[in-house]
Protein backbone atom coordinates (compact mmCIF):
# COMPACT_ATOMS: atom_id res chain seq x y z
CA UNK A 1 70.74 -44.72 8.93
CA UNK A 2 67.21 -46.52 8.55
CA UNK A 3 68.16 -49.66 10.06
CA UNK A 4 69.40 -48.17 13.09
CA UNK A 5 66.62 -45.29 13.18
CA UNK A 6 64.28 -48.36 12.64
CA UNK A 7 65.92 -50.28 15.86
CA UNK A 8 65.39 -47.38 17.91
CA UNK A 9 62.05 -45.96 16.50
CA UNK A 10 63.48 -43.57 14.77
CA UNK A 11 63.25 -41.92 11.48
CA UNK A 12 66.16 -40.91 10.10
CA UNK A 13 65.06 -37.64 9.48
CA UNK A 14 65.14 -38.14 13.19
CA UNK A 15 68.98 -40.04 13.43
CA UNK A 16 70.38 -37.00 11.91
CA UNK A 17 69.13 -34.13 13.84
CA UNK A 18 71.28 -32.29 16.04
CA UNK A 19 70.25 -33.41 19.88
CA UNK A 20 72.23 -34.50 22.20
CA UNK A 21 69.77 -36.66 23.64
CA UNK A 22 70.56 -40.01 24.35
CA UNK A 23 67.91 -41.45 22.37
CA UNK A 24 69.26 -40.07 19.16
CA UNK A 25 72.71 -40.26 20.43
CA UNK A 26 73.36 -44.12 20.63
CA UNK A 27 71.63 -44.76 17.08
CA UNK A 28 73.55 -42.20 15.08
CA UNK A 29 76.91 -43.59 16.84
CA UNK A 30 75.89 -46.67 15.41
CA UNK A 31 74.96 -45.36 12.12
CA UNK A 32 77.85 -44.00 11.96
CA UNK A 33 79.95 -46.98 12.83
CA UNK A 34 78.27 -49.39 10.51
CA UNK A 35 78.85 -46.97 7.65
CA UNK A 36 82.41 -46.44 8.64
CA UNK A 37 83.05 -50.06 9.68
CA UNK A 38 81.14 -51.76 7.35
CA UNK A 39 79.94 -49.91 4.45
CA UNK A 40 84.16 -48.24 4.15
CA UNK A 41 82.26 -44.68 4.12
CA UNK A 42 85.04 -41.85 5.09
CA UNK A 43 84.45 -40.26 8.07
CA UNK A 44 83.95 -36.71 6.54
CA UNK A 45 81.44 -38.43 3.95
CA UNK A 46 79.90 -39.72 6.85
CA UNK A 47 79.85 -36.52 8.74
CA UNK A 48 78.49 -34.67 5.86
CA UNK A 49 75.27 -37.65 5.74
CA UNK A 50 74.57 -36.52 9.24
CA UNK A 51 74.03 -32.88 8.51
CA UNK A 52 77.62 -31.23 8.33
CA UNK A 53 79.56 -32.91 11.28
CA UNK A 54 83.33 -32.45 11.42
CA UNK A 55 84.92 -36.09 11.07
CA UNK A 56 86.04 -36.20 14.48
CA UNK A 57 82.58 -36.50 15.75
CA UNK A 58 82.64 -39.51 13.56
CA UNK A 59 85.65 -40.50 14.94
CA UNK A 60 84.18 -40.79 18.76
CA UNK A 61 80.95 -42.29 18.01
CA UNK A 62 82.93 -45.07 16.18
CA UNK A 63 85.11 -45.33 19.22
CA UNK A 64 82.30 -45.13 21.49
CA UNK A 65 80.86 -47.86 19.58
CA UNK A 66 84.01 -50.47 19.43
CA UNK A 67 84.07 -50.00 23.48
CA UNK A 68 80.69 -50.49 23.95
CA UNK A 69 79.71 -53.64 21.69
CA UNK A 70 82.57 -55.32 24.08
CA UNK A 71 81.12 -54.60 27.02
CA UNK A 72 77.36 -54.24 26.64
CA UNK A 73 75.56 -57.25 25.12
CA UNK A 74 72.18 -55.27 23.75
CA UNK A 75 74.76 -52.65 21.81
CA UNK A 76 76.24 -56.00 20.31
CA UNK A 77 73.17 -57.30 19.37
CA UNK A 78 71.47 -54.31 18.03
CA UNK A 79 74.67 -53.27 16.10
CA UNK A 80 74.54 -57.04 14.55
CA UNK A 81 71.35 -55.98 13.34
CA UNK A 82 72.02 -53.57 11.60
CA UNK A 83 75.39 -54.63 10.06
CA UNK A 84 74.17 -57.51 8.63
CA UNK A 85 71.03 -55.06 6.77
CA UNK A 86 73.91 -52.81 5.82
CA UNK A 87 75.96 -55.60 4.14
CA UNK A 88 72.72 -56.33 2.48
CA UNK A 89 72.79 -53.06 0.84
CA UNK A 90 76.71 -53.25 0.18
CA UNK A 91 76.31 -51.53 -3.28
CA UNK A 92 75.74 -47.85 -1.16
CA UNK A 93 79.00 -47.83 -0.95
CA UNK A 94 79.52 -46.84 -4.59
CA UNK A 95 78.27 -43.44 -3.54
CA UNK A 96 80.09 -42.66 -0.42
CA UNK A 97 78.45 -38.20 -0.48
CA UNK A 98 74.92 -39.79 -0.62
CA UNK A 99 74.46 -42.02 2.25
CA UNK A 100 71.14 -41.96 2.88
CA UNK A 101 71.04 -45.93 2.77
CA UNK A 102 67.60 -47.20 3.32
CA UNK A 103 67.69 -50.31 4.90
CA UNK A 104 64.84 -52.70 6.07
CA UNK A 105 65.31 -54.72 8.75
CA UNK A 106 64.31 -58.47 8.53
């Protein structure tokens, strides 16, 4: 969640709050992908980080995600970002109910 927050300008205080605003939107979909995809984080774990989401909110910002790193090179970048700071903090994954990773990007 701080990677991508941190990408965006965000805290992620900020990453989990419920808007619907675009500008929170697109980070927590990739939060949410790079702790399904790449930290193996459940998808209700993952909806529980973010504040009590049902896991197939999860589900389409994961989806949303796969589509859009295709198709839009920024998304690919920025998700490449923070990827490779989640795989630097691989060992989160030992406690799949407390992701609240904190990861610096370089």
């Amino acid at each position: 969640m701080e990677a991508a927050g941190q990408l965006f300008n965000l805290s992620a205080a900020e990453v989990r709050k419920k808007s619907n605003c675009q500008s929170i939107v697109l980070p927590r979909s990739i939060a949410m992908y790079v702790m399904h995809r790449t930290l193996g984080a459940s998808m209700p774990a993952i909806g529980r980080a973010f504040g009590g989401k049902h896991h197939t909110t999860v589900f389409h910002a994961v989806r949303k995600i796969e589509r859009l790193k295709c198709t839009d090179e920024d998304i690919a970048v920025k998700l490449r970002i923070v990827e490779e700071a989640a795989g630097s903090s691989r060992s989160a994954k030992d406690n799949a109910d407390a992701y609240q990773v904190e990861i610096t990007l370089p």
